[in-house]
PDB file of N, CA and C in Angstrom:
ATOM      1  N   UNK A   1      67.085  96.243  57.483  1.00  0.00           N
ATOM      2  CA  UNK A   1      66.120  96.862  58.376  1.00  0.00           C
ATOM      3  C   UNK A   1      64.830  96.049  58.428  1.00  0.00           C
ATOM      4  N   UNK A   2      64.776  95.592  56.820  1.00  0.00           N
ATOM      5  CA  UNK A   2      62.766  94.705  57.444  1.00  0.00           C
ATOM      6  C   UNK A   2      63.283  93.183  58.202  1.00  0.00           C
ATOM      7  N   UNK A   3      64.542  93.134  57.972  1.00  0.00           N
ATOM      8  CA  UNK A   3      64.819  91.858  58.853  1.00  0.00           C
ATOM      9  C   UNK A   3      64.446  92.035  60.442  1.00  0.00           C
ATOM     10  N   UNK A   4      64.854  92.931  60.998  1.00  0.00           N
ATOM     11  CA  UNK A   4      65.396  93.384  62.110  1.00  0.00           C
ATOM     12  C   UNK A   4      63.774  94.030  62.466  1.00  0.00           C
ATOM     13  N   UNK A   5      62.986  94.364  61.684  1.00  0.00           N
ATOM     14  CA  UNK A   5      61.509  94.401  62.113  1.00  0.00           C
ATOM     15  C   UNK A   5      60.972  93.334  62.021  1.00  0.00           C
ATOM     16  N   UNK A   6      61.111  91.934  61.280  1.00  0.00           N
ATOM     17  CA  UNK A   6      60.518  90.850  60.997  1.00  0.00           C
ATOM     18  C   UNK A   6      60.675  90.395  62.687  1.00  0.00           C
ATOM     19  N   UNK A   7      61.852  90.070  63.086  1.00  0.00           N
ATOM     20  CA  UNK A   7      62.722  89.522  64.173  1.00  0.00           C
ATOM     21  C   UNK A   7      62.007  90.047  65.024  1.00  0.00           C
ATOM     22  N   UNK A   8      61.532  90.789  65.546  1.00  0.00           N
ATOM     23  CA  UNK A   8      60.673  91.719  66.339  1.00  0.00           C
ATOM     24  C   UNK A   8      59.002  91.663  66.133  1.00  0.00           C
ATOM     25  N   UNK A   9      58.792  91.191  65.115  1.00  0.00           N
ATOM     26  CA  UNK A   9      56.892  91.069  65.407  1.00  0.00           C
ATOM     27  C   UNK A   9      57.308  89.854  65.482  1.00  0.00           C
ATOM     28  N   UNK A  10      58.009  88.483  65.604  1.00  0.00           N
ATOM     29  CA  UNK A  10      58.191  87.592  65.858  1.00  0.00           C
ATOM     30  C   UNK A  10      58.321  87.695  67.376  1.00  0.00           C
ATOM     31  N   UNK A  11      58.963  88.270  68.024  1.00  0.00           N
ATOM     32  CA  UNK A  11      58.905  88.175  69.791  1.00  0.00           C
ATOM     33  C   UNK A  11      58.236  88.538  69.844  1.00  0.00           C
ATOM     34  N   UNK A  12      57.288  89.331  69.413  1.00  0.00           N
ATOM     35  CA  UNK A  12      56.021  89.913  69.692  1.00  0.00           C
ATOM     36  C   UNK A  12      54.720  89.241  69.519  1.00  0.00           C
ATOM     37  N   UNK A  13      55.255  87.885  68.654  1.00  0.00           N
ATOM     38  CA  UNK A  13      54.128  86.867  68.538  1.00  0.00           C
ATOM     39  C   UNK A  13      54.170  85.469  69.263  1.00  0.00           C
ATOM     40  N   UNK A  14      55.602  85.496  69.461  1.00  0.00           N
ATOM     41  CA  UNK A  14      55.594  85.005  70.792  1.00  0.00           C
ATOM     42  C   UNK A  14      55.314  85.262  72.151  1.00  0.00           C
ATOM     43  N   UNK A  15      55.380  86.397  72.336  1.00  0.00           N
ATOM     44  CA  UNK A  15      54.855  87.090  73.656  1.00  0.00           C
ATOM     45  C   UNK A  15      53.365  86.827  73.745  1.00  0.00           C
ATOM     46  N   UNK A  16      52.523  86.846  72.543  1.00  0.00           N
ATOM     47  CA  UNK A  16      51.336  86.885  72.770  1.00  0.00           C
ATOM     48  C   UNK A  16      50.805  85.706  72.729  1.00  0.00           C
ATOM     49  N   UNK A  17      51.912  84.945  72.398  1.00  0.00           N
ATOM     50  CA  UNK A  17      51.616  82.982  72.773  1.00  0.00           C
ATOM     51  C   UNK A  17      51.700  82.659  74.176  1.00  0.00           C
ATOM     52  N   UNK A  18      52.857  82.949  75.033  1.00  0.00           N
ATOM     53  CA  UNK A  18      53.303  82.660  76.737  1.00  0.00           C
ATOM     54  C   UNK A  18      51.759  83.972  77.080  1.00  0.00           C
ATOM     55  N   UNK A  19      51.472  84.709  77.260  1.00  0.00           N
ATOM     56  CA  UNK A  19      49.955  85.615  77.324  1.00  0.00           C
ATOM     57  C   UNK A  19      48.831  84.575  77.110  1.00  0.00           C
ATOM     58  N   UNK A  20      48.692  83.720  76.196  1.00  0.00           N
ATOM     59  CA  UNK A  20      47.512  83.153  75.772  1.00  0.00           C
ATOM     60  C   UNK A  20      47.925  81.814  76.773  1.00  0.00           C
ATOM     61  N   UNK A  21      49.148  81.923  77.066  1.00  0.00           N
ATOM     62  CA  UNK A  21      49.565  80.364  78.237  1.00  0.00           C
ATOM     63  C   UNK A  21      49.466  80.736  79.183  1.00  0.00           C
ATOM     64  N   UNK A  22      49.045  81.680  79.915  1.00  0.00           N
ATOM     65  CA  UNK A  22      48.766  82.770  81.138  1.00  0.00           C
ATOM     66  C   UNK A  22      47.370  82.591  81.488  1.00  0.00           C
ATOM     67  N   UNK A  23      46.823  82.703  80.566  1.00  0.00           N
ATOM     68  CA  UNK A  23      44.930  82.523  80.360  1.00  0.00           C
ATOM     69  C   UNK A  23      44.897  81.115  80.378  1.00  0.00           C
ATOM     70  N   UNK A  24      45.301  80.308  79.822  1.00  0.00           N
ATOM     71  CA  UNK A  24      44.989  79.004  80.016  1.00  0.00           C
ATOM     72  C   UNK A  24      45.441  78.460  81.471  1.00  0.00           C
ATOM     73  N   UNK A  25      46.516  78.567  81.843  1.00  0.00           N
ATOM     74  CA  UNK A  25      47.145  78.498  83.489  1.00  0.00           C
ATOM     75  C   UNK A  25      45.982  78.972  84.310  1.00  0.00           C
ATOM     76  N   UNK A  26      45.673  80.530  84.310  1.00  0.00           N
ATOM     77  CA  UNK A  26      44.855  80.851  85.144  1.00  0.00           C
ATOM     78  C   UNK A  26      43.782  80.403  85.190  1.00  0.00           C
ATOM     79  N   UNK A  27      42.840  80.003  84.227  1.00  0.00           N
ATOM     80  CA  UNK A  27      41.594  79.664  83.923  1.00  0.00           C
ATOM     81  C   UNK A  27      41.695  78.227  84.430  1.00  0.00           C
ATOM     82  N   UNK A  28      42.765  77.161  84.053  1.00  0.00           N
ATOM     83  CA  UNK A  28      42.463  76.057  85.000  1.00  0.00           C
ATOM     84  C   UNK A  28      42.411  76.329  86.549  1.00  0.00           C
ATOM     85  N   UNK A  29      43.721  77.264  86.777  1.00  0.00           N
ATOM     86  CA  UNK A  29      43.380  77.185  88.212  1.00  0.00           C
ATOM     87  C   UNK A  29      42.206  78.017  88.667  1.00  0.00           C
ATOM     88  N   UNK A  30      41.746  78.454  87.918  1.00  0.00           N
ATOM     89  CA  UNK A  30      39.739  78.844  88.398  1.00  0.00           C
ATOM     90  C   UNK A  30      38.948  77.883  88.579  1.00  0.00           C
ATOM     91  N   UNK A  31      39.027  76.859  88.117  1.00  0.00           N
ATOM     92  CA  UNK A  31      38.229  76.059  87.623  1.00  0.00           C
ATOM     93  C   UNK A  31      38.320  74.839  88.156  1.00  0.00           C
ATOM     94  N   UNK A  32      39.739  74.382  88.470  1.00  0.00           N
ATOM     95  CA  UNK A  32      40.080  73.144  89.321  1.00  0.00           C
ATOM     96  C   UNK A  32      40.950  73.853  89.707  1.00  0.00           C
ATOM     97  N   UNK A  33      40.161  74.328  91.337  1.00  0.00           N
ATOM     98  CA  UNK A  33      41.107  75.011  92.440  1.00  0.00           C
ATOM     99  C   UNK A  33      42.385  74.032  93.508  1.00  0.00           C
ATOM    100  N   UNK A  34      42.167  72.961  92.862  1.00  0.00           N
ATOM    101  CA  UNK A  34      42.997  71.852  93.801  1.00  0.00           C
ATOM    102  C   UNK A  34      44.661  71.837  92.972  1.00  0.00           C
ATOM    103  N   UNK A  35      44.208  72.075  91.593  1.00  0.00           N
ATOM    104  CA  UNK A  35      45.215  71.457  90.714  1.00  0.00           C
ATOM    105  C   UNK A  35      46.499  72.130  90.857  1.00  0.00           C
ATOM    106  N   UNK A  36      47.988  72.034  91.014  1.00  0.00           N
ATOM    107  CA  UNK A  36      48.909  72.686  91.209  1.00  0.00           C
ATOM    108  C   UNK A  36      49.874  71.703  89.849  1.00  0.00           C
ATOM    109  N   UNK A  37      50.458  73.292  89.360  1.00  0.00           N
ATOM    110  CA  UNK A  37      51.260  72.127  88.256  1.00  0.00           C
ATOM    111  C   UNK A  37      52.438  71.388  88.586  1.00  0.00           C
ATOM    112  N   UNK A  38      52.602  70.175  88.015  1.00  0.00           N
ATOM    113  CA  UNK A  38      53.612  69.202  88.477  1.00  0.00           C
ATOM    114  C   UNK A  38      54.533  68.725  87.300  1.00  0.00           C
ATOM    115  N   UNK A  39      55.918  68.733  87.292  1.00  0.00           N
ATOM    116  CA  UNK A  39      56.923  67.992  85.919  1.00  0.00           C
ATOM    117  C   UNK A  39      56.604  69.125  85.039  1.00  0.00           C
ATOM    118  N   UNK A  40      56.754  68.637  83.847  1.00  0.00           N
ATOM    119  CA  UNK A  40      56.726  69.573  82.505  1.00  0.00           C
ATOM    120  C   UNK A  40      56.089  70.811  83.084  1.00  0.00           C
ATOM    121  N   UNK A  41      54.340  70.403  83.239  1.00  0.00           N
ATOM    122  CA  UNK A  41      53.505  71.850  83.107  1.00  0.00           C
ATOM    123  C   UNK A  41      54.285  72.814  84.430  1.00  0.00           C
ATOM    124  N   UNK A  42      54.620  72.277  85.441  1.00  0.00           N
ATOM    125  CA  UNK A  42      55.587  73.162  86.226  1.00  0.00           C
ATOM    126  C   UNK A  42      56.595  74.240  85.649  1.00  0.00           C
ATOM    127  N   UNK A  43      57.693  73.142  84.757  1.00  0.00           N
ATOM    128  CA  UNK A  43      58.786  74.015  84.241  1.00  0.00           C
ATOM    129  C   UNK A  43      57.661  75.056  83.476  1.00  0.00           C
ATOM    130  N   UNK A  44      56.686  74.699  82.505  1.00  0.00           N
ATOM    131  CA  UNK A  44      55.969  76.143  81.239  1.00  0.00           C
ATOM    132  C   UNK A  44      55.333  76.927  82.211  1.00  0.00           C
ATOM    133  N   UNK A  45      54.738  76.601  83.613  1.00  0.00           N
ATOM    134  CA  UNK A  45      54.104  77.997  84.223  1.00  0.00           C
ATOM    135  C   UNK A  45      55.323  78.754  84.649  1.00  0.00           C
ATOM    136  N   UNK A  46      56.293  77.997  85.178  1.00  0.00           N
ATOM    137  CA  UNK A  46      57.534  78.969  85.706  1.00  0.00           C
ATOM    138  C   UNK A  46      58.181  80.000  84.672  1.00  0.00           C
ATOM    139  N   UNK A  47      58.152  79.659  83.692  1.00  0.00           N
ATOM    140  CA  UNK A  47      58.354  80.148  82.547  1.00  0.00           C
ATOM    141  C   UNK A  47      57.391  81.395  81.940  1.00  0.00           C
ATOM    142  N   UNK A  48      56.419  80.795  81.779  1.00  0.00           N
ATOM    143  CA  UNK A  48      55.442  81.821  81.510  1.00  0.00           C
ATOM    144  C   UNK A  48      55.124  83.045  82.323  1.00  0.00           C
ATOM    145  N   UNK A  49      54.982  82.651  83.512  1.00  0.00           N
ATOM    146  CA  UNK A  49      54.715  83.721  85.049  1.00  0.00           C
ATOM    147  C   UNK A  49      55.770  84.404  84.603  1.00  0.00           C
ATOM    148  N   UNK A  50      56.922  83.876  84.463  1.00  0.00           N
ATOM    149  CA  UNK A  50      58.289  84.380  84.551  1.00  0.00           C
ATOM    150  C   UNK A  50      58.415  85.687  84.047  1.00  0.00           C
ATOM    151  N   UNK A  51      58.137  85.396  82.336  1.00  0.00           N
ATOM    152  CA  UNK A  51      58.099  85.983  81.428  1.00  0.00           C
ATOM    153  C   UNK A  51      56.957  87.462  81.280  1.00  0.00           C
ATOM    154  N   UNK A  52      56.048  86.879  81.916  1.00  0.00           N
ATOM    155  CA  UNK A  52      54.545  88.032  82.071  1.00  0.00           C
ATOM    156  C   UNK A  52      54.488  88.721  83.448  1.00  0.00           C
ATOM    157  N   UNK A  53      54.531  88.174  84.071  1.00  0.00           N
ATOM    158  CA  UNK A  53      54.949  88.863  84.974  1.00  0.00           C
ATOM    159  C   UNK A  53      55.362  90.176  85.319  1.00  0.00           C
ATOM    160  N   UNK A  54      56.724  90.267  85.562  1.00  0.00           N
ATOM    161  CA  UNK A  54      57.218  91.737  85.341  1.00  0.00           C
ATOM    162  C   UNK A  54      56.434  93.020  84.179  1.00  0.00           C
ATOM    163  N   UNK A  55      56.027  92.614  83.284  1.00  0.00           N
ATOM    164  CA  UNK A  55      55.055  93.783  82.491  1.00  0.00           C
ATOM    165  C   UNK A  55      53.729  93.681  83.075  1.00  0.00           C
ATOM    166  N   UNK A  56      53.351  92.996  83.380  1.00  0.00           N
ATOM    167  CA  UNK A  56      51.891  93.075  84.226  1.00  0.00           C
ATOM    168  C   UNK A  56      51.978  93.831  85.597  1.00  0.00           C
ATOM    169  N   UNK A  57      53.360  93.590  86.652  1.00  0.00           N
ATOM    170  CA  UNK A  57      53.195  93.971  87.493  1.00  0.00           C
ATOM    171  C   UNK A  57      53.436  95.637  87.316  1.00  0.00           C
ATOM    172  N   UNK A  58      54.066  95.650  86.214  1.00  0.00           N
ATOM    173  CA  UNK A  58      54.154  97.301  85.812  1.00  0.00           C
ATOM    174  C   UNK A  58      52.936  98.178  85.618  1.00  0.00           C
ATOM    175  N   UNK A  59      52.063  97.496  84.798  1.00  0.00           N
ATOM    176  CA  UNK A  59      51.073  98.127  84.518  1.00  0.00           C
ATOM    177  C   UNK A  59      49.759  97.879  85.550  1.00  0.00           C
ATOM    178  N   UNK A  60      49.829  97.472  86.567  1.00  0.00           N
ATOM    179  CA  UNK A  60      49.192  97.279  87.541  1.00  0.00           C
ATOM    180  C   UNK A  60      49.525  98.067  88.799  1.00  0.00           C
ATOM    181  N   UNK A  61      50.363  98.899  88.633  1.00  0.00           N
ATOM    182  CA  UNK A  61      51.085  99.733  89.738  1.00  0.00           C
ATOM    183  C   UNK A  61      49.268 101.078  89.279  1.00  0.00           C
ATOM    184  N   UNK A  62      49.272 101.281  88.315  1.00  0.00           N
ATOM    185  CA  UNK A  62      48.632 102.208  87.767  1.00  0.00           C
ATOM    186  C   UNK A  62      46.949 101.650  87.309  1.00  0.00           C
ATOM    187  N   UNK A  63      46.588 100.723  86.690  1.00  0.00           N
ATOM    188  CA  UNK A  63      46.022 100.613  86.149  1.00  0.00           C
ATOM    189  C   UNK A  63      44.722  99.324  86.989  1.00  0.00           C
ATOM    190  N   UNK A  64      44.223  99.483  88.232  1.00  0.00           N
ATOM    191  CA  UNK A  64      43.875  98.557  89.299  1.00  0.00           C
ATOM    192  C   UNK A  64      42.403  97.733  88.452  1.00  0.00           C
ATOM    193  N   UNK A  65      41.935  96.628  88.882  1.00  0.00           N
ATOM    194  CA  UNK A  65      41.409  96.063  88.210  1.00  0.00           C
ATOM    195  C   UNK A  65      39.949  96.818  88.401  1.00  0.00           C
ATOM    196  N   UNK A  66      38.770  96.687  87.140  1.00  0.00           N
ATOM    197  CA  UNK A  66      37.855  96.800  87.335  1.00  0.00           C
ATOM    198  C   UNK A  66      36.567  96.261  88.189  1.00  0.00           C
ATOM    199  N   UNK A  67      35.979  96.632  89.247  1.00  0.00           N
ATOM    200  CA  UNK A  67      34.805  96.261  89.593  1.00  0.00           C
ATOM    201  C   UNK A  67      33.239  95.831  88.998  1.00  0.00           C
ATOM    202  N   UNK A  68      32.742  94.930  88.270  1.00  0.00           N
ATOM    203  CA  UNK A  68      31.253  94.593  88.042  1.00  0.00           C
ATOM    204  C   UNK A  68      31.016  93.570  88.488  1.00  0.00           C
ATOM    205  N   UNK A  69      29.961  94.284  89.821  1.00  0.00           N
ATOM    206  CA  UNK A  69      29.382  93.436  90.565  1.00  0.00           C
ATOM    207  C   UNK A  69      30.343  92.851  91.499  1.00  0.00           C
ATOM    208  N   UNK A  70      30.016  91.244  91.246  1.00  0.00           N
ATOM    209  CA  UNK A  70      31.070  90.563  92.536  1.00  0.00           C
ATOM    210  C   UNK A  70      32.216  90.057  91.500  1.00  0.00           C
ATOM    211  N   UNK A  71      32.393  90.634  90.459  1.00  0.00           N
ATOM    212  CA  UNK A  71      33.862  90.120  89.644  1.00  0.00           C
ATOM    213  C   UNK A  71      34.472  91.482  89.093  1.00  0.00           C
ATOM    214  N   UNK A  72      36.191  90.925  89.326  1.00  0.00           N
ATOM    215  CA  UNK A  72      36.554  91.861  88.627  1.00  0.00           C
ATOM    216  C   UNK A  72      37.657  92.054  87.742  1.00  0.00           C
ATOM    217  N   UNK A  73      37.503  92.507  86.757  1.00  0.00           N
ATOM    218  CA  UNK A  73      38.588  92.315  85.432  1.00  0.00           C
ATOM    219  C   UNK A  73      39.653  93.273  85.555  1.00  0.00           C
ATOM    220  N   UNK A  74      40.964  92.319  85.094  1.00  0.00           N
ATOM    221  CA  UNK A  74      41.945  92.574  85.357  1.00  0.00           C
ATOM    222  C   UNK A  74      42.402  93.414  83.762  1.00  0.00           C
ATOM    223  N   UNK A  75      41.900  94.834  84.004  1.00  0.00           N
ATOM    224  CA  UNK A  75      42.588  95.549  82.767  1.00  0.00           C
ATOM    225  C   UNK A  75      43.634  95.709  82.315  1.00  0.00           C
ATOM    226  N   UNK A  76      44.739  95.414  83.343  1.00  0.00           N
ATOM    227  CA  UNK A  76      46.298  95.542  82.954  1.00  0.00           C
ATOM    228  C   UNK A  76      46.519  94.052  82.207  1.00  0.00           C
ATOM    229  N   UNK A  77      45.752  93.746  82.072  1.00  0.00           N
ATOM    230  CA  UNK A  77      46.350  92.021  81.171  1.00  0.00           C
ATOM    231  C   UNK A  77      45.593  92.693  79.583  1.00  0.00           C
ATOM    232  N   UNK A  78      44.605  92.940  79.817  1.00  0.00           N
ATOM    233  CA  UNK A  78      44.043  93.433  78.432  1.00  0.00           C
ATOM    234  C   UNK A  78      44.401  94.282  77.329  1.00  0.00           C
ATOM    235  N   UNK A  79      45.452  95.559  78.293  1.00  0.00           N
ATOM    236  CA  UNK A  79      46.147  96.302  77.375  1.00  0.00           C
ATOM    237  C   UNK A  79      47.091  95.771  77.133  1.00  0.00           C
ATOM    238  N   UNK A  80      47.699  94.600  78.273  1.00  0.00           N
ATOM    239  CA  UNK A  80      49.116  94.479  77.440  1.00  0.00           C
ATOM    240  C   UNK A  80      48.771  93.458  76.282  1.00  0.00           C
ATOM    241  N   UNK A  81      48.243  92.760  76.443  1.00  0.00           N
ATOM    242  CA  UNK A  81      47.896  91.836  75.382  1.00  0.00           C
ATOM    243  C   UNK A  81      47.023  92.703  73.987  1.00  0.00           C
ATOM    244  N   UNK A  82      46.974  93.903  74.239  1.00  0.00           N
ATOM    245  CA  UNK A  82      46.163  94.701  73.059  1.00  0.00           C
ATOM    246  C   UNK A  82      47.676  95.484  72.503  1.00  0.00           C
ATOM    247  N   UNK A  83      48.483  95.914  73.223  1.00  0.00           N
ATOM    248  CA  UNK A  83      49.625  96.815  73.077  1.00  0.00           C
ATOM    249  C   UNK A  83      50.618  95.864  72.273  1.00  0.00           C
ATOM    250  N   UNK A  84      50.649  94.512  72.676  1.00  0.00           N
ATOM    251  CA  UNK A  84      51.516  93.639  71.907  1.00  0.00           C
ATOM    252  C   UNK A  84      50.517  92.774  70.622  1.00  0.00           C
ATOM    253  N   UNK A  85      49.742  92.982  70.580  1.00  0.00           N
ATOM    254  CA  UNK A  85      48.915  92.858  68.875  1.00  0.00           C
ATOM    255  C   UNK A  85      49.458  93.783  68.043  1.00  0.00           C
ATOM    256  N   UNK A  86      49.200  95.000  68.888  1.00  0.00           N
ATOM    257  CA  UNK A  86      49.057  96.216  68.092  1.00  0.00           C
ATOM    258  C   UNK A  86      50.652  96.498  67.010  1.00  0.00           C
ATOM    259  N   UNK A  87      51.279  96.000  68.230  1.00  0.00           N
ATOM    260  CA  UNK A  87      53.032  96.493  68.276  1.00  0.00           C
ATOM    261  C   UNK A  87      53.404  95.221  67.128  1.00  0.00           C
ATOM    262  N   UNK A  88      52.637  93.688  67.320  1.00  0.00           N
ATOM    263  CA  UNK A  88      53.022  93.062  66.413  1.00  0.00           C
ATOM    264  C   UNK A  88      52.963  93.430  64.791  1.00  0.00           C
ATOM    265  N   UNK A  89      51.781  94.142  64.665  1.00  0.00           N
ATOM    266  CA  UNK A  89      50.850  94.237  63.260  1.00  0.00           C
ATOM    267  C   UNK A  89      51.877  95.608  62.811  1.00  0.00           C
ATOM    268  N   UNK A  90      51.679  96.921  63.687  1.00  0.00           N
ATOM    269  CA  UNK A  90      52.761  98.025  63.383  1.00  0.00           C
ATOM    270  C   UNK A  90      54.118  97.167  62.994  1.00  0.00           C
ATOM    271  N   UNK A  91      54.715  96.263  63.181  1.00  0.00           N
ATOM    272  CA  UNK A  91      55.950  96.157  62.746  1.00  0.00           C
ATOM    273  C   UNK A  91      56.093  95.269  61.789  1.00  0.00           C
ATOM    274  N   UNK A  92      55.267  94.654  61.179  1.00  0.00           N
ATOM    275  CA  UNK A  92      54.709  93.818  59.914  1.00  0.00           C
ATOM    276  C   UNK A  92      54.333  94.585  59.145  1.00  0.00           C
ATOM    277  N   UNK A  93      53.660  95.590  59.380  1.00  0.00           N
ATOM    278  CA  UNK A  93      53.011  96.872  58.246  1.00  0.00           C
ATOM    279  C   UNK A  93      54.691  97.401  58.273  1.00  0.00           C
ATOM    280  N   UNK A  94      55.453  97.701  58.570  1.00  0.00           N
ATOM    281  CA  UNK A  94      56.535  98.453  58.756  1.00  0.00           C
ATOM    282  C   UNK A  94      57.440  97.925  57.870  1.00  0.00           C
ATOM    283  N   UNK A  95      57.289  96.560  58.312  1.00  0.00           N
ATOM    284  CA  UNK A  95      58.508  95.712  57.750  1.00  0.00           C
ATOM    285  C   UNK A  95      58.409  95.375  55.936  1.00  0.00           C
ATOM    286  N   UNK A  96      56.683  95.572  55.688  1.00  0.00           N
ATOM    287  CA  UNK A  96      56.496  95.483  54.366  1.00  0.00           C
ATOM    288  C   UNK A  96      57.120  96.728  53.797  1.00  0.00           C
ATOM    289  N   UNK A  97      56.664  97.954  54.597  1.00  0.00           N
ATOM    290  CA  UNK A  97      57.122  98.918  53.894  1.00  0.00           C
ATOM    291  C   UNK A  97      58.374  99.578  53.341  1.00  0.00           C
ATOM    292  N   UNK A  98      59.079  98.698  54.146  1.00  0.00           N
ATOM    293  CA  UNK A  98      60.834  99.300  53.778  1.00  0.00           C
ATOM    294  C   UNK A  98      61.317  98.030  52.913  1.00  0.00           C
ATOM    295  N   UNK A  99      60.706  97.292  52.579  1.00  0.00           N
ATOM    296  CA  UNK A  99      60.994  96.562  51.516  1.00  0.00           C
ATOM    297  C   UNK A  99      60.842  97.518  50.326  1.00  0.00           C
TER     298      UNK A  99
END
């Protein structure tokens, strides 16, 4: 059983790696609005979008971004990236415990 929770805050710490490759993707393309990825970085955004994607667009059905001022933050990226910390650490505390 703590295997089978180990195995699991492990995708869960990977998830929050392709998430932290989401922020870096997006933030270049804020920043250098020309840049489109090409070769390698192509295949990791396809990948990444891929991967984040579908849970973002879930929680965005519900959860619409915040307004301050003339910007506005995208809260459905924040919980999921708070929900998969959370979910990582619960299953590491978990996994110690059934040892």
């Amino acid at each position: 059983m703590s295997l089978i929770l180990q195995v699991l805050a492990f995708l869960f710490g990977l998830f929050l790696l392709v998430l932290l490759g989401r922020i870096v993707f997006e933030w270049i393309q804020m920043f250098a609005r020309s840049w489109r990825p090409s070769g390698a970085a192509l295949v990791v955004a396809n990948i990444v979008y891929g991967i984040t994607d579908p849970p973002l667009r879930f929680l965005r059905r519900w959860l619409k971004p915040v307004r301050v001022g003339d910007v506005s933050l995208d809260v459905a990226f924040l919980i999921l990236f708070l929900v998969a910390w959370f979910g990582q650490s619960f299953l590491l505390i978990a996994a110690q415990a059934v040892r």
